[in-house]
N, C-alpha and C. Protein backbone atom coordinates (compact mmCIF):
# COMPACT_ATOMS: atom_id res chain seq x y z
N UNK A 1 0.84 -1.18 0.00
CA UNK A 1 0.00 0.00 0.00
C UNK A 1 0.89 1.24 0.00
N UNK A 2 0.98 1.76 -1.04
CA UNK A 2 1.53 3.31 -0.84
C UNK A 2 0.83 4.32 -0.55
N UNK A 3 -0.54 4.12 0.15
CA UNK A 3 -0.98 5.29 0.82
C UNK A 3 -0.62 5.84 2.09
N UNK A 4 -0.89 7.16 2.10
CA UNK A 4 -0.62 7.83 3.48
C UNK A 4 -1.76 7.41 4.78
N UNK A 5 -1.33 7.44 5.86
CA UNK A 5 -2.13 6.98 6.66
C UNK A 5 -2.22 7.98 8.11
N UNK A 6 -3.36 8.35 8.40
CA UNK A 6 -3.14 9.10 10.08
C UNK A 6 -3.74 8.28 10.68
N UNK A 7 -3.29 8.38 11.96
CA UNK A 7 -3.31 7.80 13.15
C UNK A 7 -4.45 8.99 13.61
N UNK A 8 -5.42 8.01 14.19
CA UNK A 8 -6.28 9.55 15.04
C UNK A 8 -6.62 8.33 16.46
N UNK A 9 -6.73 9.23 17.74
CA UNK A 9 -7.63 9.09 18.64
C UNK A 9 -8.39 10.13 18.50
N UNK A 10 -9.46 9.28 19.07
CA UNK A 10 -11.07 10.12 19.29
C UNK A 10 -11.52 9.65 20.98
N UNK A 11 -12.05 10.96 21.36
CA UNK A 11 -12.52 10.75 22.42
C UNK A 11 -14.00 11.15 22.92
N UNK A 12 -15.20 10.36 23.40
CA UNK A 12 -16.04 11.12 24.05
C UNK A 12 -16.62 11.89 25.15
N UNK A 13 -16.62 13.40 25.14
CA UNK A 13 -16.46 14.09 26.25
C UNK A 13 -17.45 14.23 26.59
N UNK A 14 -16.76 14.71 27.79
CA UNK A 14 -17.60 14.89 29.54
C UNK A 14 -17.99 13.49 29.91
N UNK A 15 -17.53 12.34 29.64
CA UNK A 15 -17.81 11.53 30.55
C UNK A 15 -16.31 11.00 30.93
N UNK A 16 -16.50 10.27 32.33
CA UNK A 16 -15.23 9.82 33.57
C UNK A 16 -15.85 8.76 34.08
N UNK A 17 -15.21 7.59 33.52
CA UNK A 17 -13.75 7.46 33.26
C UNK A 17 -14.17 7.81 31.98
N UNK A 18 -12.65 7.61 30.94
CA UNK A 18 -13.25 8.52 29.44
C UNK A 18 -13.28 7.02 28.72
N UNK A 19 -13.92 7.52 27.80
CA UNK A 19 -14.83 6.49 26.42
C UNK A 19 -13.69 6.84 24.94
N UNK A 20 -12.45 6.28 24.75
CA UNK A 20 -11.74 6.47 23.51
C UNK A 20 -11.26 5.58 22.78
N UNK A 21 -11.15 5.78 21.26
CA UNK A 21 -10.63 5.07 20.53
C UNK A 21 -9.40 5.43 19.84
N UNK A 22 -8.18 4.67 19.34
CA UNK A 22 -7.39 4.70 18.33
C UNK A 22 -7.22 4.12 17.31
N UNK A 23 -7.30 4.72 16.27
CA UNK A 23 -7.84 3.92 14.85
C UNK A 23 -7.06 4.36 13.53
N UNK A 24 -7.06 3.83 12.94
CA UNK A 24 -5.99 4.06 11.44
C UNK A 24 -7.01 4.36 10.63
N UNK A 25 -7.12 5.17 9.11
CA UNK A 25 -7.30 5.98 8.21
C UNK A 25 -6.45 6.41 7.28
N UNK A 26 -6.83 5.61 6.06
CA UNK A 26 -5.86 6.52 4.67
C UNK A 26 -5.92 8.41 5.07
N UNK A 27 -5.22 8.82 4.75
CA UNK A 27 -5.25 10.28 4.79
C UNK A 27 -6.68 10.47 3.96
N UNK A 28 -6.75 10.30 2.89
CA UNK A 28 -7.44 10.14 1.77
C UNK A 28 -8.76 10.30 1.86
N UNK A 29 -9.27 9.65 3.06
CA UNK A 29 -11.04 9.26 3.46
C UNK A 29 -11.17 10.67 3.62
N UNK A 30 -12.77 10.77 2.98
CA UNK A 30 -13.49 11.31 3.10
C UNK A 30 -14.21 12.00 4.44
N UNK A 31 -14.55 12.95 4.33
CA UNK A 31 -15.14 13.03 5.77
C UNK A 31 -16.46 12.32 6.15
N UNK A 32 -17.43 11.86 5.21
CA UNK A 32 -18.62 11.11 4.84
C UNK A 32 -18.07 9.26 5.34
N UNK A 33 -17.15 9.37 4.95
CA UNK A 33 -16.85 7.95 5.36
C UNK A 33 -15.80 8.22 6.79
N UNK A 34 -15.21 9.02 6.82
CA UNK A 34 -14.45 9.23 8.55
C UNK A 34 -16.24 9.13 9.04
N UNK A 35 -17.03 9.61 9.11
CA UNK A 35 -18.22 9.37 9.65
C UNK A 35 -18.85 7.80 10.10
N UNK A 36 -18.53 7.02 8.84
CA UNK A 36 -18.66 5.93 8.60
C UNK A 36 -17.85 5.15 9.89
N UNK A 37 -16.82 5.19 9.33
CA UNK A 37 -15.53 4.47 10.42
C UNK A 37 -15.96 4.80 12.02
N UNK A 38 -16.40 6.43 12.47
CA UNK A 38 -16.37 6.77 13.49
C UNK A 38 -17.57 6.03 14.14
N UNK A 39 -18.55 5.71 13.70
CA UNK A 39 -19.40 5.05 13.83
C UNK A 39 -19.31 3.73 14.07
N UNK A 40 -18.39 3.18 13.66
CA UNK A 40 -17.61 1.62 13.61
C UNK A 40 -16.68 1.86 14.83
N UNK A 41 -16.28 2.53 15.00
CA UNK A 41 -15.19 2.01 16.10
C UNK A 41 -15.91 2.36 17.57
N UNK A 42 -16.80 3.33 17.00
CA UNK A 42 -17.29 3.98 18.80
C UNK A 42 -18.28 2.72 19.61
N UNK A 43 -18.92 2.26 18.65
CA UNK A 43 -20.24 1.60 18.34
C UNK A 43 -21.50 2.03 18.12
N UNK A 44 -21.55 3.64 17.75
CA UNK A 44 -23.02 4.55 17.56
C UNK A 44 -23.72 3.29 16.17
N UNK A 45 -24.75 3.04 16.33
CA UNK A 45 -25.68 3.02 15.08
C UNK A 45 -25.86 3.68 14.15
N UNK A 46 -25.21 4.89 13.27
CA UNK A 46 -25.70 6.04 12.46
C UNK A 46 -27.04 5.97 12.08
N UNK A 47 -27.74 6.42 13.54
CA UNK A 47 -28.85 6.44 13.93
C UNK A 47 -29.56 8.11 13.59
N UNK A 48 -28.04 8.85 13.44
CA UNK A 48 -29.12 10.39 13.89
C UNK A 48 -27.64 11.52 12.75
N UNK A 49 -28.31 12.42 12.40
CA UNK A 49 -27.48 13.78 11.84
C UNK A 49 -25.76 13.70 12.58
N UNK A 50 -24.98 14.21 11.85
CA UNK A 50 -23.43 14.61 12.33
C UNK A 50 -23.25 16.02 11.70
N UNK A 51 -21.92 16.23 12.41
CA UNK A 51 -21.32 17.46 11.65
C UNK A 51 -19.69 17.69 12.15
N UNK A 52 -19.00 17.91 11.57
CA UNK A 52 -17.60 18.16 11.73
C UNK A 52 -17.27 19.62 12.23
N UNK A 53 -16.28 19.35 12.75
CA UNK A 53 -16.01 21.19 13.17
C UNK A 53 -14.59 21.21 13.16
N UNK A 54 -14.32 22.06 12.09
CA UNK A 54 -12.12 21.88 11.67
C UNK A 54 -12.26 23.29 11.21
N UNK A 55 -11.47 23.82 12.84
CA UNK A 55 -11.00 25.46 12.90
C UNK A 55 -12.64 25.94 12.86
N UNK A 56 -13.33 27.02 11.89
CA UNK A 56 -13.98 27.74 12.08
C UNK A 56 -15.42 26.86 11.08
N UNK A 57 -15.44 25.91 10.32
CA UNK A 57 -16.00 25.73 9.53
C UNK A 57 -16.62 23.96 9.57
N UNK A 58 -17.89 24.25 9.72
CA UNK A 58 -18.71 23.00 9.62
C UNK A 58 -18.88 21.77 8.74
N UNK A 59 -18.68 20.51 8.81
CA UNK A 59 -19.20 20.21 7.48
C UNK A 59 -20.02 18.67 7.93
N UNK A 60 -21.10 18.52 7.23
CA UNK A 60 -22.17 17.63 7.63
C UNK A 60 -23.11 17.00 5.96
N UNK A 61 -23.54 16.24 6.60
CA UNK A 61 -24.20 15.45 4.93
C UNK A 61 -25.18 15.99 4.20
N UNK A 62 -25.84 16.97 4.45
CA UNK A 62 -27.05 17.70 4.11
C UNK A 62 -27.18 19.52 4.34
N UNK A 63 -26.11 19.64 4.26
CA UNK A 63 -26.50 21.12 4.75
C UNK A 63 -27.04 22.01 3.71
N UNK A 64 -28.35 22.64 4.67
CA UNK A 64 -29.40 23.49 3.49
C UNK A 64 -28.87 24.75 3.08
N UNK A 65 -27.28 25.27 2.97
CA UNK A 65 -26.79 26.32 3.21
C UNK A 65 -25.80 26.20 3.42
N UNK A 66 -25.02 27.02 2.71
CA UNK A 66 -23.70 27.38 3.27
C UNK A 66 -23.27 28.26 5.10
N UNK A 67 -24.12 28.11 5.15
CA UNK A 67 -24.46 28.69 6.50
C UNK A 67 -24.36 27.35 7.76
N UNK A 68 -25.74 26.61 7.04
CA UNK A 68 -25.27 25.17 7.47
C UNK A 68 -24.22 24.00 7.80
N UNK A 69 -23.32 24.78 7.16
CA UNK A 69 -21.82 23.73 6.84
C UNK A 69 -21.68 23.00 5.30
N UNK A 70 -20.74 22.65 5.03
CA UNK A 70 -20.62 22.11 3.91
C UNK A 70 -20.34 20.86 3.65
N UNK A 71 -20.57 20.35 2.15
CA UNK A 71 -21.37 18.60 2.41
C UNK A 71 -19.54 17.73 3.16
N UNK A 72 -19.82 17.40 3.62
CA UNK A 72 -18.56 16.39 3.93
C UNK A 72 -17.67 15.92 3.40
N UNK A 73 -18.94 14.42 2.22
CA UNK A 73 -17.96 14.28 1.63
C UNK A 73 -17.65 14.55 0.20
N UNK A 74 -17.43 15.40 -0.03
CA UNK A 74 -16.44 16.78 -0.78
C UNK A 74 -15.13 16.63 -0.16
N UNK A 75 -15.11 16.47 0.56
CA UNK A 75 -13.60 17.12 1.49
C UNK A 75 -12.86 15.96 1.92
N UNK A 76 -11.59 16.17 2.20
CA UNK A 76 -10.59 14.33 2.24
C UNK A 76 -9.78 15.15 4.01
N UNK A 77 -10.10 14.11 4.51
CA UNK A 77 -9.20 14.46 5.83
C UNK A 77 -7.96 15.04 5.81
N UNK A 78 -7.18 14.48 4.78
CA UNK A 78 -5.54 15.04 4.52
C UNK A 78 -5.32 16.15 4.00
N UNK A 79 -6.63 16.98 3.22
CA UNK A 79 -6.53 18.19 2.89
C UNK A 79 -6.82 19.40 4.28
N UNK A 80 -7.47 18.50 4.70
CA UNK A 80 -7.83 19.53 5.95
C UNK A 80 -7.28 19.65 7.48
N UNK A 81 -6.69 18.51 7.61
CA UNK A 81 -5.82 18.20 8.58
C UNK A 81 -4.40 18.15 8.26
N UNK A 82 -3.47 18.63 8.90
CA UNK A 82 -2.09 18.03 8.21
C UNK A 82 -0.97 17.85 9.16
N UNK A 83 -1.13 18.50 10.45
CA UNK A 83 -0.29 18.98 11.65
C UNK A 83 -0.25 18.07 12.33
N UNK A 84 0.60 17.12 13.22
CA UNK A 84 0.67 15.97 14.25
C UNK A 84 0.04 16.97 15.34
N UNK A 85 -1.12 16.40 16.59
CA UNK A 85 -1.14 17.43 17.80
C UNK A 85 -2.70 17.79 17.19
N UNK A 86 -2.93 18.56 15.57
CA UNK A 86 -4.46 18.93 15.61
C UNK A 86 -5.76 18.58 15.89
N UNK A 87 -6.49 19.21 16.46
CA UNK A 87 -7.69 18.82 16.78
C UNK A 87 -8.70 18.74 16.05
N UNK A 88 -10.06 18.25 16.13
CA UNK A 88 -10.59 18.80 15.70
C UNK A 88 -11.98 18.11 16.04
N UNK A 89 -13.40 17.97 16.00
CA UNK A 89 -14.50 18.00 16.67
C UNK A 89 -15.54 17.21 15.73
N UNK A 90 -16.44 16.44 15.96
CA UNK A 90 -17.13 15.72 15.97
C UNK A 90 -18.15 15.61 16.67
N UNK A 91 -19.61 15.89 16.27
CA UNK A 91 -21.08 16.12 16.90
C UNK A 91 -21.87 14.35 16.30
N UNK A 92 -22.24 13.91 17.04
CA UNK A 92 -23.45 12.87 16.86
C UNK A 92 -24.59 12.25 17.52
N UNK A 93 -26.18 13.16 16.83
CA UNK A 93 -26.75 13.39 17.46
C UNK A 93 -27.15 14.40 18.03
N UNK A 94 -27.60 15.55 17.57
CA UNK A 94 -27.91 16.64 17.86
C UNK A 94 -28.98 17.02 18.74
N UNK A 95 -29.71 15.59 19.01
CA UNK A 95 -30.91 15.89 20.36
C UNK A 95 -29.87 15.37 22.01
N UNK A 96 -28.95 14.31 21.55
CA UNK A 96 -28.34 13.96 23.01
C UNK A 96 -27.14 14.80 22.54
N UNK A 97 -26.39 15.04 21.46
CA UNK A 97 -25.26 16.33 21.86
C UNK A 97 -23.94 15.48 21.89
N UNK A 98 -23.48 13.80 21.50
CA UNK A 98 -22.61 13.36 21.55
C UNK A 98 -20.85 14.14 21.08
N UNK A 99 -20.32 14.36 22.16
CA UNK A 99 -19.53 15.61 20.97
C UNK A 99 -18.24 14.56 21.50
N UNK A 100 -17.33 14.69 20.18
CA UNK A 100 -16.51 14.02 20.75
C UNK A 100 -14.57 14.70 20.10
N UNK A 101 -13.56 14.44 20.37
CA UNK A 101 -12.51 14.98 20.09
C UNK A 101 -11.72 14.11 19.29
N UNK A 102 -10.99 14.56 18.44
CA UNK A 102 -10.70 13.95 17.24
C UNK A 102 -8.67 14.35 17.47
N UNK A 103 -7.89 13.71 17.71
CA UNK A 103 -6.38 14.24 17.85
C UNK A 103 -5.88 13.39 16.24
N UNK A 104 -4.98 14.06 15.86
CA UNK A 104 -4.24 13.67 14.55
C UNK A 104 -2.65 13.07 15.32
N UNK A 105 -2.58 11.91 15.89
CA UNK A 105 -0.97 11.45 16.63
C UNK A 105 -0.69 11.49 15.74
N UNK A 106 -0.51 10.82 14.52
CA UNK A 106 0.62 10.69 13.51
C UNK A 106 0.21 10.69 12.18
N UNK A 107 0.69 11.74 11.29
CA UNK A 107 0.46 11.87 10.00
C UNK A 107 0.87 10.98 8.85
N UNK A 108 1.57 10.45 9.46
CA UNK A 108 2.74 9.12 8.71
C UNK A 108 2.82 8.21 9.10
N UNK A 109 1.69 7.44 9.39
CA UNK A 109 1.73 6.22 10.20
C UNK A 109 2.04 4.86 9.11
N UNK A 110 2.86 4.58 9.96
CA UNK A 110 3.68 3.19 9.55
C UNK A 110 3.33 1.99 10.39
N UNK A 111 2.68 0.96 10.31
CA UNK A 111 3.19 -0.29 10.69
C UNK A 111 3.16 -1.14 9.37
N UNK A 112 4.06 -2.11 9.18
CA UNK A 112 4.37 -3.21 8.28
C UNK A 112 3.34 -4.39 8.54
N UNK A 113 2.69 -4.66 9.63
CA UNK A 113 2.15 -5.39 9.79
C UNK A 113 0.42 -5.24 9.50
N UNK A 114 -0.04 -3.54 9.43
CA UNK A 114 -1.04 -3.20 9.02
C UNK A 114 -1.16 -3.75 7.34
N UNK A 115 -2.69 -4.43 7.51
CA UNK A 115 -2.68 -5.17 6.27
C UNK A 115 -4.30 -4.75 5.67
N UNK A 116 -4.99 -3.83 6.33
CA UNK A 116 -5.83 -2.98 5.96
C UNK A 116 -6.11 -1.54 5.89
N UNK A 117 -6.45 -1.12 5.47
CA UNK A 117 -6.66 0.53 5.46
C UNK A 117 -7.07 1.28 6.27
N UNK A 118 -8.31 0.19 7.22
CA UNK A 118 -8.96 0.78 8.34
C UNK A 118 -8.67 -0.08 9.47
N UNK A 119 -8.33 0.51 10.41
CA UNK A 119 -7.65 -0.83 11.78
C UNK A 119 -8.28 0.24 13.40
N UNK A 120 -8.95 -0.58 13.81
CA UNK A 120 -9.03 -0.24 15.17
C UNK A 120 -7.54 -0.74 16.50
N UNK A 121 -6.55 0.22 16.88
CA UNK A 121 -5.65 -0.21 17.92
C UNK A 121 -5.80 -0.48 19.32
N UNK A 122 -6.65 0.22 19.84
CA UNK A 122 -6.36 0.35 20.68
C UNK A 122 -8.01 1.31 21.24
N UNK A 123 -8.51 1.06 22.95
CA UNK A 123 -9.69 2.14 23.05
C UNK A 123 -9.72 1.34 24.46
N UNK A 124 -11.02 2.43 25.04
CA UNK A 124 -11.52 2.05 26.50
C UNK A 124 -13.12 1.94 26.50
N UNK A 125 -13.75 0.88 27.15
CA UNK A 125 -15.14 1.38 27.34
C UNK A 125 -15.82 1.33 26.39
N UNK A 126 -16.84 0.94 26.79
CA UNK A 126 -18.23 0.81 25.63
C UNK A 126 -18.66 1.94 25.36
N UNK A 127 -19.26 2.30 24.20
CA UNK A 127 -20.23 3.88 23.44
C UNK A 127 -21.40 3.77 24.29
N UNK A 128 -22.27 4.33 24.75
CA UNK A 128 -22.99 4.73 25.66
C UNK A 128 -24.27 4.18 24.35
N UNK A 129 -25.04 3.80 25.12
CA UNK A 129 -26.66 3.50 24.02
C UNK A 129 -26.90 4.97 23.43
N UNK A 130 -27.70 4.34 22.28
CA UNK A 130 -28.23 5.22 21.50
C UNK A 130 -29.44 5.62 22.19
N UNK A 131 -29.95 7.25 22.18
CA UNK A 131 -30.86 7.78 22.59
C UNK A 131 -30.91 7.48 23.95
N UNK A 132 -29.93 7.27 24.78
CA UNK A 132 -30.10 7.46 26.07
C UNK A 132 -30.42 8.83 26.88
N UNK A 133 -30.14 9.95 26.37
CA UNK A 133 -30.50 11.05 26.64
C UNK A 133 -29.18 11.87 26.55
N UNK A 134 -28.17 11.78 26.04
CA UNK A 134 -26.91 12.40 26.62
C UNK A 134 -26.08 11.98 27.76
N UNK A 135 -25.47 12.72 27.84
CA UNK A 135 -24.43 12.45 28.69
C UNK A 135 -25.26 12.22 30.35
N UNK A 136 -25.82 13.61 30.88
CA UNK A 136 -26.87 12.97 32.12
C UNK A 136 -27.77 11.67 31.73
N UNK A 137 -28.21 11.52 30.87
CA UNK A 137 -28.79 9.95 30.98
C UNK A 137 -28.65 9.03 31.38
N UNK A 138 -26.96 8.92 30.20
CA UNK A 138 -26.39 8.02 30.47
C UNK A 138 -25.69 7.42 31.87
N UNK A 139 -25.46 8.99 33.07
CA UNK A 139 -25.24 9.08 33.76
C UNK A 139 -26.12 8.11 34.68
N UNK A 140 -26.96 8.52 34.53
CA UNK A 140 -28.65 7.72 34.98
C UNK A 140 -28.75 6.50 34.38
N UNK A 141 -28.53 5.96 33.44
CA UNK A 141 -28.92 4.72 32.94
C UNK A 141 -27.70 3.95 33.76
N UNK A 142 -26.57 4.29 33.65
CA UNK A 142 -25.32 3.61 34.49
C UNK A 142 -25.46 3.45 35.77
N UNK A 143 -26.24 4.55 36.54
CA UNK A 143 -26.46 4.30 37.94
C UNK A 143 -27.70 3.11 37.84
N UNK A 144 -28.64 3.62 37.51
CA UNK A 144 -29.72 2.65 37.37
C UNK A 144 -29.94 1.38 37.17
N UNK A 145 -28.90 0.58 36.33
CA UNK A 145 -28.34 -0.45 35.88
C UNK A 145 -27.60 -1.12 36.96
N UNK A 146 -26.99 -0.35 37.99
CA UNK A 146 -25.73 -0.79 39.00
C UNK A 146 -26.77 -0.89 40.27
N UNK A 147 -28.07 -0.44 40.52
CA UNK A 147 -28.84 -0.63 41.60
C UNK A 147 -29.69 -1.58 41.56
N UNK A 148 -29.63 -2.57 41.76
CA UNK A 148 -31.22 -2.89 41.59
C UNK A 148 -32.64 -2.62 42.26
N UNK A 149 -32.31 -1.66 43.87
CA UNK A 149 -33.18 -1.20 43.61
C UNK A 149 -33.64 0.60 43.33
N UNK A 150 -32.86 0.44 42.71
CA UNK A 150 -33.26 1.88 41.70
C UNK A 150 -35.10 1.89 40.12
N UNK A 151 -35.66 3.03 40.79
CA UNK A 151 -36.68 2.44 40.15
C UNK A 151 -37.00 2.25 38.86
N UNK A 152 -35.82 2.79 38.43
CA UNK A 152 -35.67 1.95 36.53
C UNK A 152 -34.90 1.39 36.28
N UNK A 153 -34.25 0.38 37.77
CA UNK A 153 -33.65 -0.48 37.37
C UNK A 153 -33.79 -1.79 36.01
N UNK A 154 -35.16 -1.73 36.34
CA UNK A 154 -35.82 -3.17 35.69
C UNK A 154 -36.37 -2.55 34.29
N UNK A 155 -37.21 -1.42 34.45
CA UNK A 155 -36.94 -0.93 32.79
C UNK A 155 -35.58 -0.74 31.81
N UNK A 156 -34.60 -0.27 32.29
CA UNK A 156 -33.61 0.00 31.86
C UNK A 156 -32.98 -1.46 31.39
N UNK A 157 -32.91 -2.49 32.05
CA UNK A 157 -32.38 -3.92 32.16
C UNK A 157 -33.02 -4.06 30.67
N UNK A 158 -34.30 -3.98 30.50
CA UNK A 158 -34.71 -4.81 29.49
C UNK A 158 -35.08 -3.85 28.27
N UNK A 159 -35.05 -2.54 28.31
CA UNK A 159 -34.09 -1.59 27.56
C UNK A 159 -33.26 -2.05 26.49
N UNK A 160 -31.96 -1.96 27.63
CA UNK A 160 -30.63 -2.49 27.03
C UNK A 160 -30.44 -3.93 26.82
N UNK A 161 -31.73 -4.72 27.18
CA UNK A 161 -31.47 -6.29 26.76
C UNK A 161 -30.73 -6.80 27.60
N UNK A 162 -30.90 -6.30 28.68
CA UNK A 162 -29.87 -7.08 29.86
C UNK A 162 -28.74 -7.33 30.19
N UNK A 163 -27.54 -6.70 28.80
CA UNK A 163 -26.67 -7.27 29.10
C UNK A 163 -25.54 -6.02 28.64
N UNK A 164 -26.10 -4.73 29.02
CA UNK A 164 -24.46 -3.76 28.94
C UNK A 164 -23.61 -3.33 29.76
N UNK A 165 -22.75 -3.55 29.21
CA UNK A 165 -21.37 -3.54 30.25
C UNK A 165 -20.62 -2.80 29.72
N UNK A 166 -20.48 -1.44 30.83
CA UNK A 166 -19.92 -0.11 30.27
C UNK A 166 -18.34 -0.15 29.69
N UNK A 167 -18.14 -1.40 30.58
CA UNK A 167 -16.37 -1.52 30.63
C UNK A 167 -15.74 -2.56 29.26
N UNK A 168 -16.79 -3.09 28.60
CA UNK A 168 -16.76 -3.41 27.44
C UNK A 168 -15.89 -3.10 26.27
N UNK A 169 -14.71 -3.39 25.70
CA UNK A 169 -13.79 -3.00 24.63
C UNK A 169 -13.75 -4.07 23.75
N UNK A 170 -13.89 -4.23 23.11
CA UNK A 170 -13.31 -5.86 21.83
C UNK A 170 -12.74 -5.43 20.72
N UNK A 171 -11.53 -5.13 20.32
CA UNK A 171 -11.10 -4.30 18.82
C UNK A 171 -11.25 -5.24 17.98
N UNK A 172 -11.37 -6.73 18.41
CA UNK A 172 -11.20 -7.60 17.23
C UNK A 172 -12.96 -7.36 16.85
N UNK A 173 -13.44 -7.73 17.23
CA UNK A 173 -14.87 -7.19 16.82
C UNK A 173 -15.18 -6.08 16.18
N UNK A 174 -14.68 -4.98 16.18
CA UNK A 174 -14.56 -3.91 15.47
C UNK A 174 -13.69 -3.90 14.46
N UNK A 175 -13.06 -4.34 14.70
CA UNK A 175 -12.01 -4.82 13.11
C UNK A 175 -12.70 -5.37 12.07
N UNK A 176 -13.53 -6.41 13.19
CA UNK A 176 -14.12 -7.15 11.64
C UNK A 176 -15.36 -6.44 11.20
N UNK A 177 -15.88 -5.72 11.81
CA UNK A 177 -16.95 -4.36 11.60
C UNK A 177 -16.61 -4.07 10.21
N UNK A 178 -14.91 -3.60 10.56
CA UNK A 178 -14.47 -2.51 9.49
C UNK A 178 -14.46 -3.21 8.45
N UNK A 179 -13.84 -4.46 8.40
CA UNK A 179 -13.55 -5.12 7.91
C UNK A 179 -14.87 -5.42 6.45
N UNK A 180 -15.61 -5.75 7.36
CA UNK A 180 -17.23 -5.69 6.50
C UNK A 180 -17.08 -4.43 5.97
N UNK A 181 -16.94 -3.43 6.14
CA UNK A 181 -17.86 -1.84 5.59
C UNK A 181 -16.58 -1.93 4.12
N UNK A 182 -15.54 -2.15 4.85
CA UNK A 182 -14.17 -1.74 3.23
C UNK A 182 -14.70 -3.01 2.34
N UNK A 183 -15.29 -4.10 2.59
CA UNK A 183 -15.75 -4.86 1.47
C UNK A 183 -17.23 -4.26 0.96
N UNK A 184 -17.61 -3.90 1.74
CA UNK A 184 -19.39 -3.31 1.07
C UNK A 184 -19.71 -1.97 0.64
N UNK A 185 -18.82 -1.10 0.95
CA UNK A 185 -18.74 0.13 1.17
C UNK A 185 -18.03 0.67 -0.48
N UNK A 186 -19.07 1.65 -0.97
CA UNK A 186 -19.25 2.43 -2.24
C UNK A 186 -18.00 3.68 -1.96
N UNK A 187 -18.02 4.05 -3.19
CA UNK A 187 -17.13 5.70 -3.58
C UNK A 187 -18.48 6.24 -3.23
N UNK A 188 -18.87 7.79 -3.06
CA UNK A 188 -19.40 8.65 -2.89
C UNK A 188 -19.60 9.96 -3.98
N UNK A 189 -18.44 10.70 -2.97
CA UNK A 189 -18.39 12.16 -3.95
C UNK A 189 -16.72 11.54 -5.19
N UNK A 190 -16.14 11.12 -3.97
CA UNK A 190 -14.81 11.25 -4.47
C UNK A 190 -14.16 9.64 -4.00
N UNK A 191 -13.29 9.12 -5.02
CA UNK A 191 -12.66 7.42 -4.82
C UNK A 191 -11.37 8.13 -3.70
N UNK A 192 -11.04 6.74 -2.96
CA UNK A 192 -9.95 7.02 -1.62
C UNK A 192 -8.68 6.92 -2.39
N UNK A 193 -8.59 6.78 -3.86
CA UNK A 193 -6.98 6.41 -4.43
C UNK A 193 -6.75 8.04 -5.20
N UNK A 194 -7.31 8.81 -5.07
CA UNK A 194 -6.83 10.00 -5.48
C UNK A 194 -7.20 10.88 -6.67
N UNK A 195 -7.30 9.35 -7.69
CA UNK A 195 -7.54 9.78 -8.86
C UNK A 195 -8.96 10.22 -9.15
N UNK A 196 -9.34 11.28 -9.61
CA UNK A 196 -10.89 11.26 -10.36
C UNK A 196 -11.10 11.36 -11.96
């Protein structure tokens, strides 16, 4: 593979202990498909709206306006990112507010042993359910879950199907996530090899 590759952790804030992942990316991807991936490694369902936030300027899948932000994927991570250290922001879910932080460790990432394009390394902690309410919800669904007699203990149980466990990590499971999406997974606006 002679593509370029960044290294990103992502993290989801305001919650303690913290909820993060480290994951590999051609420079190349799209922000429509960084969407994709982010969704794969966190464990969200792309259940609900996103939007990017790099420096002053939005970009999301539908925007009715340039006002709105601009479409995503149009835009390739490596054009817009380029600095080891940069940040940059991630919304999913605009009724619970999932916001999460995006670091660029390494712009040049090398391993010899990487034998796919998309690789989950390394993370902590399970993604919080979908539509739990945000961050206080979840706050609440975690206590609620840990009491039994808390009085949504027993709704919540069968909720979540009985069986979530916040402390939950499996990368090999998410690998093979990815693994699925780079075999099923279409071009868009723009192909990940450069050429159009």
């Amino acid at each position: 593979m002679n593509e370029r590759f960044y290294l990103l952790k992502i993290q989801l804030l305001d919650i303690e202990p913290p909820i993060w992942r480290r994951f590999v990316v051609p420079a190349s991807i799209t922000l429509d498909r960084l969407h994709d991936v982010i969704q794969i490694v966190m464990g969200w369902t792309d259940s609900h709206l996103y939007e990017f936030t790099i420096g002053n300027k939005r970009y999301t899948e539908y925007p009715e306006s340039k006002e709105d932000g601009l479409v995503c994927g149009r835009y390739r991570i490596g054009d817009l990112i380029k600095q080891k250290g940069r940040t940059f922001r991630y919304l999913y879910d605009f009724g619970d507010s999932w916001e999460h932080e995006l670091v660029l460790e390494e712009s040049r990432y090398f391993n010899p042993d990487l034998r796919t394009e998309l690789a989950c390394l390394d993370g902590e902690r399970s993604c919080p359910p979908e539509d739990v309410g945000g961050v206080p919800g979840y706050f609440e669904f975690c206590n609620a879950l840990k009491d039994p007699s808390h009085e949504e203990h027993e709704s919540y149980m069968e909720w979540s199907g009985g069986d979530f466990d916040s402390e939950w990590f499996d990368p090999e499971s998410i690998n093979w996530e990815l693994m699925k999406y780079l075999r099923w997974s279409r071009d868009r606006y723009q192909n990940w090899g450069g050429v159009e």
